[in-house]
N, C-alpha and C. Protein backbone atom coordinates (compact mmCIF):
# COMPACT_ATOMS: atom_id res chain seq x y z
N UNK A 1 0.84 -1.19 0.00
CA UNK A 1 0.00 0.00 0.00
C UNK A 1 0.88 1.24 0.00
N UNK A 2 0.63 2.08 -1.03
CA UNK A 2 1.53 3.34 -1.04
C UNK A 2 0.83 4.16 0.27
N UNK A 3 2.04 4.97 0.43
CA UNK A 3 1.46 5.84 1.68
C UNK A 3 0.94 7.50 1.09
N UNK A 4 0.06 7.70 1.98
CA UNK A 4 -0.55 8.66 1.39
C UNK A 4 0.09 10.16 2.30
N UNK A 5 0.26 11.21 1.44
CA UNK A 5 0.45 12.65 2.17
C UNK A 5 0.01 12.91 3.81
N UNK A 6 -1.30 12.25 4.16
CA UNK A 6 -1.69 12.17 5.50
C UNK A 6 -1.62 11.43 6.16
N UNK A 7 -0.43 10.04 5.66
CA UNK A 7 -0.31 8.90 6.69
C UNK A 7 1.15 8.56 6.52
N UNK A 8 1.91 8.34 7.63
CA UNK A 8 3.30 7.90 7.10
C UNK A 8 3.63 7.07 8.77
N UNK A 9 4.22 6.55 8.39
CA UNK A 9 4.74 5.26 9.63
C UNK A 9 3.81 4.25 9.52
N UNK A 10 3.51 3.52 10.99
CA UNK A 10 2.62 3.01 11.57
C UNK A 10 1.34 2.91 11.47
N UNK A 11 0.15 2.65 11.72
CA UNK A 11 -0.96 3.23 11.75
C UNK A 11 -1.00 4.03 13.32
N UNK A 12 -0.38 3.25 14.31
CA UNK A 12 -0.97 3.48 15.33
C UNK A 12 0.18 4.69 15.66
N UNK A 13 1.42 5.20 15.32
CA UNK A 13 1.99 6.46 15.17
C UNK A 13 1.05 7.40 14.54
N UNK A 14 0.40 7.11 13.56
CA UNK A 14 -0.28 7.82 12.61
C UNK A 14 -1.51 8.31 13.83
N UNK A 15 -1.54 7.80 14.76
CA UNK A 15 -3.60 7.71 15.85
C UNK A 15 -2.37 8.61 16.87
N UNK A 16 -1.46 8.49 17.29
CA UNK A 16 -0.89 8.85 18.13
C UNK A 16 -0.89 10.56 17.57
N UNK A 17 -0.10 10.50 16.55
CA UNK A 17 0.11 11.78 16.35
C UNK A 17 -0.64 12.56 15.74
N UNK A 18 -2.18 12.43 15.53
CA UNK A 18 -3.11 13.18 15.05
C UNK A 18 -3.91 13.61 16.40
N UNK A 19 -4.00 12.57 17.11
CA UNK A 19 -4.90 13.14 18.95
C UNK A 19 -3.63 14.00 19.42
N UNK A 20 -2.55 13.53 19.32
CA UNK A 20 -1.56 14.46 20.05
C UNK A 20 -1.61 16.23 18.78
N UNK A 21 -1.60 16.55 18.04
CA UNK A 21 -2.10 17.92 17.21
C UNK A 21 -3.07 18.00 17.97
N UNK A 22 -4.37 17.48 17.51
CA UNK A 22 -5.60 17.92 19.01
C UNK A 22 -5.24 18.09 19.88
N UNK A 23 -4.80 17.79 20.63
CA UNK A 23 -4.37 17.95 22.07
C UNK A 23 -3.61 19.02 22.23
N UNK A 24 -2.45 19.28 21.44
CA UNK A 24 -1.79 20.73 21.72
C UNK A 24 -2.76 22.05 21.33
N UNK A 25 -3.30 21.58 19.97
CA UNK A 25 -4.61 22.69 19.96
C UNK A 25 -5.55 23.25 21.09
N UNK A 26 -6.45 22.12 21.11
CA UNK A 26 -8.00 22.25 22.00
C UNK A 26 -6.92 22.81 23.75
N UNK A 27 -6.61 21.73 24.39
CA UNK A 27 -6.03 21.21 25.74
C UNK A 27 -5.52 22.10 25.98
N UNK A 28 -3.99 22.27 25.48
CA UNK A 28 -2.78 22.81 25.61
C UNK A 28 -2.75 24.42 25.00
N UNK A 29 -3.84 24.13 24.47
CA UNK A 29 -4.06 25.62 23.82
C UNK A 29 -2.83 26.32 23.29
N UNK A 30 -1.80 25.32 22.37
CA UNK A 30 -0.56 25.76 21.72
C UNK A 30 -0.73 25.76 20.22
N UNK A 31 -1.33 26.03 19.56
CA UNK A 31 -1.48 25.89 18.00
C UNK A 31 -0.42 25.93 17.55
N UNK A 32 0.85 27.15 18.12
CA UNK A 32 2.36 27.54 17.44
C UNK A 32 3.01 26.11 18.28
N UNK A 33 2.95 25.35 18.49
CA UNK A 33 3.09 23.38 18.71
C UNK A 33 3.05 22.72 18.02
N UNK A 34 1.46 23.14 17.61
CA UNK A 34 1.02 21.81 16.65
C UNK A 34 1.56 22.28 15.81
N UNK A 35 1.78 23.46 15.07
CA UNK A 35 2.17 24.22 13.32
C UNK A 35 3.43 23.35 13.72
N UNK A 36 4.03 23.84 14.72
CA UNK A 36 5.74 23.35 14.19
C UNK A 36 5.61 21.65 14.19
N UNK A 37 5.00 20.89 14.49
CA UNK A 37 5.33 19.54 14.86
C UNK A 37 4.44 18.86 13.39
N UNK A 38 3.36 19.69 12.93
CA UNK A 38 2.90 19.46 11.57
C UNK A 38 3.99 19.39 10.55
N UNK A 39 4.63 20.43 10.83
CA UNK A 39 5.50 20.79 9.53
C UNK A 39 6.54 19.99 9.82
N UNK A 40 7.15 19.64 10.53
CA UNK A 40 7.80 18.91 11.00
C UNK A 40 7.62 17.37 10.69
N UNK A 41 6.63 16.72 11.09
CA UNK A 41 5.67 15.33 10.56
C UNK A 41 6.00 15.33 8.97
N UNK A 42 5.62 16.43 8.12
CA UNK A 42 5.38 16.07 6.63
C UNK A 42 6.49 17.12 5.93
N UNK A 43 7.49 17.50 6.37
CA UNK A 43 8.66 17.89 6.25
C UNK A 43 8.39 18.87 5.25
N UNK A 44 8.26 19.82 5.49
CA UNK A 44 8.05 21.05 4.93
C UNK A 44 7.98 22.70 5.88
N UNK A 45 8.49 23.70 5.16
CA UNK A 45 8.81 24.69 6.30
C UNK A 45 7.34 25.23 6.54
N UNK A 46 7.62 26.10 7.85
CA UNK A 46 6.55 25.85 8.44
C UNK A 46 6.02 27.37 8.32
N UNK A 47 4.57 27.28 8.39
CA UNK A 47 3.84 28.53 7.51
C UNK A 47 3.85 29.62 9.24
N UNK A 48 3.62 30.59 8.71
CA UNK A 48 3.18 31.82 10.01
C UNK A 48 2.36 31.70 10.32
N UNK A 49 1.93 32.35 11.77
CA UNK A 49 0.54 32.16 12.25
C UNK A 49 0.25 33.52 12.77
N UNK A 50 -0.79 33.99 12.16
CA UNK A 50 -1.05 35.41 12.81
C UNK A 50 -2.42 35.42 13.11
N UNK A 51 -3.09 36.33 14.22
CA UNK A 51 -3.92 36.46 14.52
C UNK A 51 -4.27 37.89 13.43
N UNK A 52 -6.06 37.45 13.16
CA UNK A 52 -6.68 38.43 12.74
C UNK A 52 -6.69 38.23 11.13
N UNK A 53 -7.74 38.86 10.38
CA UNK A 53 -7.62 38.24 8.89
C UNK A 53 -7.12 39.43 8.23
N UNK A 54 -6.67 38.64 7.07
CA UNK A 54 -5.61 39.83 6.28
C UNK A 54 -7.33 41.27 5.09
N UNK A 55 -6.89 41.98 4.96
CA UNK A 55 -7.97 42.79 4.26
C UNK A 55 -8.51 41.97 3.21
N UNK A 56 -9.83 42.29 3.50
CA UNK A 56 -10.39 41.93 2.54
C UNK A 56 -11.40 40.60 2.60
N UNK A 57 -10.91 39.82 4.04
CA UNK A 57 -11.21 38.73 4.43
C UNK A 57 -12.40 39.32 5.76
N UNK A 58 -13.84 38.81 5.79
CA UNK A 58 -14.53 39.48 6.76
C UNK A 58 -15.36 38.12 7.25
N UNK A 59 -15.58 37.07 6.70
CA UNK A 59 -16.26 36.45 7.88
C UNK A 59 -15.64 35.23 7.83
N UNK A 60 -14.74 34.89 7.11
CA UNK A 60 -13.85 33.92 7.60
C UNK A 60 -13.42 33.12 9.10
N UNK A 61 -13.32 32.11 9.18
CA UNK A 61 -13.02 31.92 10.98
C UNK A 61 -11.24 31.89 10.41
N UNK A 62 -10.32 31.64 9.59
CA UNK A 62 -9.17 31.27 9.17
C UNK A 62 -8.80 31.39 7.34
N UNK A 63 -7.92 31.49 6.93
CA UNK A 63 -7.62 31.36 5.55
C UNK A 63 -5.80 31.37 5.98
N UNK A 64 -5.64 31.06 4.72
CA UNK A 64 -4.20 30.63 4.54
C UNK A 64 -3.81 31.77 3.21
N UNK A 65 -2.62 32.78 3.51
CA UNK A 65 -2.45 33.41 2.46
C UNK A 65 -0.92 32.72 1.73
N UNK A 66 -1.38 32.72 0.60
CA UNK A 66 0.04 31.80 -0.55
C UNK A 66 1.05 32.67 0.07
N UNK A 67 0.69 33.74 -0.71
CA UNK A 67 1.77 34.16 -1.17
C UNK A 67 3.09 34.83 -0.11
N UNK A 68 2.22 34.98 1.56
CA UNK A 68 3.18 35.21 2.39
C UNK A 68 3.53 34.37 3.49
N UNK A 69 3.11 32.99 3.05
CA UNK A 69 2.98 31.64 3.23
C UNK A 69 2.56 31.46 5.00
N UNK A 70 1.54 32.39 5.28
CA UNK A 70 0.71 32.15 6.52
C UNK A 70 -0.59 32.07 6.84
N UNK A 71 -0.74 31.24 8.44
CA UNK A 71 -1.88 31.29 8.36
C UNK A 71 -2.65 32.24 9.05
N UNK A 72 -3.84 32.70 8.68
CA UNK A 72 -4.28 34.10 9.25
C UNK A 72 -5.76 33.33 10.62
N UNK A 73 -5.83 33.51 11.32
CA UNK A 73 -6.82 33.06 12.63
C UNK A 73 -8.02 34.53 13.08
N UNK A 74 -8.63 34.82 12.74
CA UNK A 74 -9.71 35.29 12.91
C UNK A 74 -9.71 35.97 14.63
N UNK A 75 -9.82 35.14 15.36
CA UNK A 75 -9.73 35.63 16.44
C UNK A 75 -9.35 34.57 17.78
N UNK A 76 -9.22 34.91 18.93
CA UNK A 76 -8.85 33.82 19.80
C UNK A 76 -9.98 32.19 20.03
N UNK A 77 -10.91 32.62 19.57
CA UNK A 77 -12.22 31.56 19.83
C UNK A 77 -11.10 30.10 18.78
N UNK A 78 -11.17 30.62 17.58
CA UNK A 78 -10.83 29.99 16.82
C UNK A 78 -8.90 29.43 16.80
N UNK A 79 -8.77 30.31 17.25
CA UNK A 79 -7.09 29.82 17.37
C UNK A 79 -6.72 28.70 18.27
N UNK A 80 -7.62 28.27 19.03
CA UNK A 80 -7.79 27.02 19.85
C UNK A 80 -8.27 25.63 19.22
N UNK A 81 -9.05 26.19 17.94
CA UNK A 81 -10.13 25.27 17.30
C UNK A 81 -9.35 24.57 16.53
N UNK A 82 -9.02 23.53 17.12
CA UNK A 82 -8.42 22.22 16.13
C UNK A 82 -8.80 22.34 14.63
N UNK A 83 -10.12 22.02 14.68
CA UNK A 83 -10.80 22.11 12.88
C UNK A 83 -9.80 23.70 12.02
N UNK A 84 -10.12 24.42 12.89
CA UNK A 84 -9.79 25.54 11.95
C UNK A 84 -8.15 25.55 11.79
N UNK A 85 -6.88 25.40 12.88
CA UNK A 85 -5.82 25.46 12.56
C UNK A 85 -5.61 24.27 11.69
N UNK A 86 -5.96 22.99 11.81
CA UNK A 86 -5.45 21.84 10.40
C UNK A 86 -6.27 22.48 8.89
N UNK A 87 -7.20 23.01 9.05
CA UNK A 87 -7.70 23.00 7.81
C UNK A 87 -7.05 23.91 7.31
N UNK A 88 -6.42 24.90 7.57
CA UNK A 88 -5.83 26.23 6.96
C UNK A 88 -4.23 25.93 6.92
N UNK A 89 -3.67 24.96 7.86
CA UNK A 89 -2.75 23.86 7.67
C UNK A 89 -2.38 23.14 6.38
N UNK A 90 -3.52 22.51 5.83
CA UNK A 90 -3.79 21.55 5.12
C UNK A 90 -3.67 22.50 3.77
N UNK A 91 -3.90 24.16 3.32
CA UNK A 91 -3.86 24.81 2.13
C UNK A 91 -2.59 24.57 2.38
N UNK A 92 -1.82 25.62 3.53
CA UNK A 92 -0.25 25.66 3.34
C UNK A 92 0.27 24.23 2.86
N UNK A 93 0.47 23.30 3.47
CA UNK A 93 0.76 21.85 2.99
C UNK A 93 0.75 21.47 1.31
N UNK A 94 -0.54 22.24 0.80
CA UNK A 94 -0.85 21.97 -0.49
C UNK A 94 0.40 22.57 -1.56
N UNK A 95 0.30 23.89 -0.84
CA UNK A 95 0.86 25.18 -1.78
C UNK A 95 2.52 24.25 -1.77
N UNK A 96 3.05 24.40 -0.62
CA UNK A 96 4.41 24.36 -0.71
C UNK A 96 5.10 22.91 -0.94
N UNK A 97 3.72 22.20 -1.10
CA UNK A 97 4.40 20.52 -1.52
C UNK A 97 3.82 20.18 -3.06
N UNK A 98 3.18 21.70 -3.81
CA UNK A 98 3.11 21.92 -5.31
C UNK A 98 2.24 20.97 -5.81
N UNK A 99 1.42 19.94 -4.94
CA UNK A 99 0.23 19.15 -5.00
C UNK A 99 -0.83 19.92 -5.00
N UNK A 100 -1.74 21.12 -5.56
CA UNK A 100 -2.49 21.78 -4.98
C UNK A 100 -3.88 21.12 -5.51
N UNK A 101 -4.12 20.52 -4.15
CA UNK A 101 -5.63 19.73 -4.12
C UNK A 101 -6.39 20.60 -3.39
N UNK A 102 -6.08 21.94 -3.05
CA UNK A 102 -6.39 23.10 -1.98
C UNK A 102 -7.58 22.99 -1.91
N UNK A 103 -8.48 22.43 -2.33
CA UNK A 103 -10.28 22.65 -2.28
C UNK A 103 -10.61 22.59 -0.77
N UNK A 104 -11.56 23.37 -0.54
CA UNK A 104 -12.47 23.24 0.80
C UNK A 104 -12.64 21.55 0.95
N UNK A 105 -13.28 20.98 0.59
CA UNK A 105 -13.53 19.86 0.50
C UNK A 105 -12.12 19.07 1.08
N UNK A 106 -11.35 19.03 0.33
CA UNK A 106 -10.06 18.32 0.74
C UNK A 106 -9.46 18.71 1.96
N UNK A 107 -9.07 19.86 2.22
CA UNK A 107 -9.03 20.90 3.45
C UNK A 107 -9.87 20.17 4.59
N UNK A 108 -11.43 20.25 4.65
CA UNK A 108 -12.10 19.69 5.27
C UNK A 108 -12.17 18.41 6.09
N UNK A 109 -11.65 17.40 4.37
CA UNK A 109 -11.67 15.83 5.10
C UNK A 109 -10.37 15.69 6.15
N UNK A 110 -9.49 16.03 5.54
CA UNK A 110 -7.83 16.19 6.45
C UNK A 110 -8.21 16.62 7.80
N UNK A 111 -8.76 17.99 7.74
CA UNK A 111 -8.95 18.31 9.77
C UNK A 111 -9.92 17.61 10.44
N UNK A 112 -10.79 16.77 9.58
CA UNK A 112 -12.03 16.18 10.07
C UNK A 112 -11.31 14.26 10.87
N UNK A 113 -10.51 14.35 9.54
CA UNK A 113 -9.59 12.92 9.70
C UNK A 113 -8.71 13.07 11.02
N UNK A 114 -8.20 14.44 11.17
CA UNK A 114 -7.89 14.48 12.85
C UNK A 114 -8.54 14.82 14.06
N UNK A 115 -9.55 15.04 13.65
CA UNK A 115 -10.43 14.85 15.16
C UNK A 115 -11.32 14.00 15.14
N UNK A 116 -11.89 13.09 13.80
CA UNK A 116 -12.29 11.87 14.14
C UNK A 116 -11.49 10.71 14.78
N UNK A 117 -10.32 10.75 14.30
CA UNK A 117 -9.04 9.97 15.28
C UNK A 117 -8.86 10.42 17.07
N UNK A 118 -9.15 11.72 17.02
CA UNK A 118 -9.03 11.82 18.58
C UNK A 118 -10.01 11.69 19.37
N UNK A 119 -10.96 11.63 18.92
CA UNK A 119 -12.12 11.04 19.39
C UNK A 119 -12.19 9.89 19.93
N UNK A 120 -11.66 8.95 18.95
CA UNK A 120 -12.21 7.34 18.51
C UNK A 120 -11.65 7.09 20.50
N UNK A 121 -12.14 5.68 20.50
CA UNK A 121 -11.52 4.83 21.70
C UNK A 121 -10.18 4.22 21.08
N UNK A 122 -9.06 3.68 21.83
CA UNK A 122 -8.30 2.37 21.19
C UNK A 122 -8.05 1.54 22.17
């Protein structure tokens, strides 16, 4: 089985280290954690994180800007929110590994795929 962009090792490294991103998110309330240990996981440099959306952006909870390769967080509610830091994660990932599957949709399943894992029992 080839390995896919969102799975590499183990499976059960793979369960480990998707509840552990949740966990520094939600818990630990470290998002600048999870960014570095993301980028880190799928070896690629690691995007900015700024609070507040760049102009132009008004009801957004997050977006990812290319071209100054960060991610922008809306406000503190959301900078905690697991869903929103992987999914805006998951553009940067796209852009700078030149795979650009960037769709909402794809975005979506990826942050959804890590908090259905931290959920689960094992």
């Amino acid at each position: 089985m080839k390995n896919r962009p969102d799975q590499s090792g183990s499976d059960s490294d793979e369960i480990r280290f998707k509840k552990r991103i949740v966990h520094l998110i939600h818990l630990e309330k470290n998002p600048e954690a999870a960014i570095d240990e993301l980028s880190q996981h799928y070896r690629i440099d690691r995007p900015a994180l700024k609070m507040g959306l760049p102009k132009g952006e008004k009801k957004a909870l997050g977006c990812y800007v290319q071209r100054d390769k960060t991610i922008y967080i809306s406000s503190f509610d959301y900078l905690y929110d697991p869903y929103v830091v992987i999914h805006e994660f998951y553009h940067h990932l796209r852009n700078v590994t030149g795979k650009h599957r960037g769709t909402e949709k794809h975005a979506r399943d990826f942050a959804l795929a890590f908090l259905q894992t931290a959920v689960r029992d094992n």
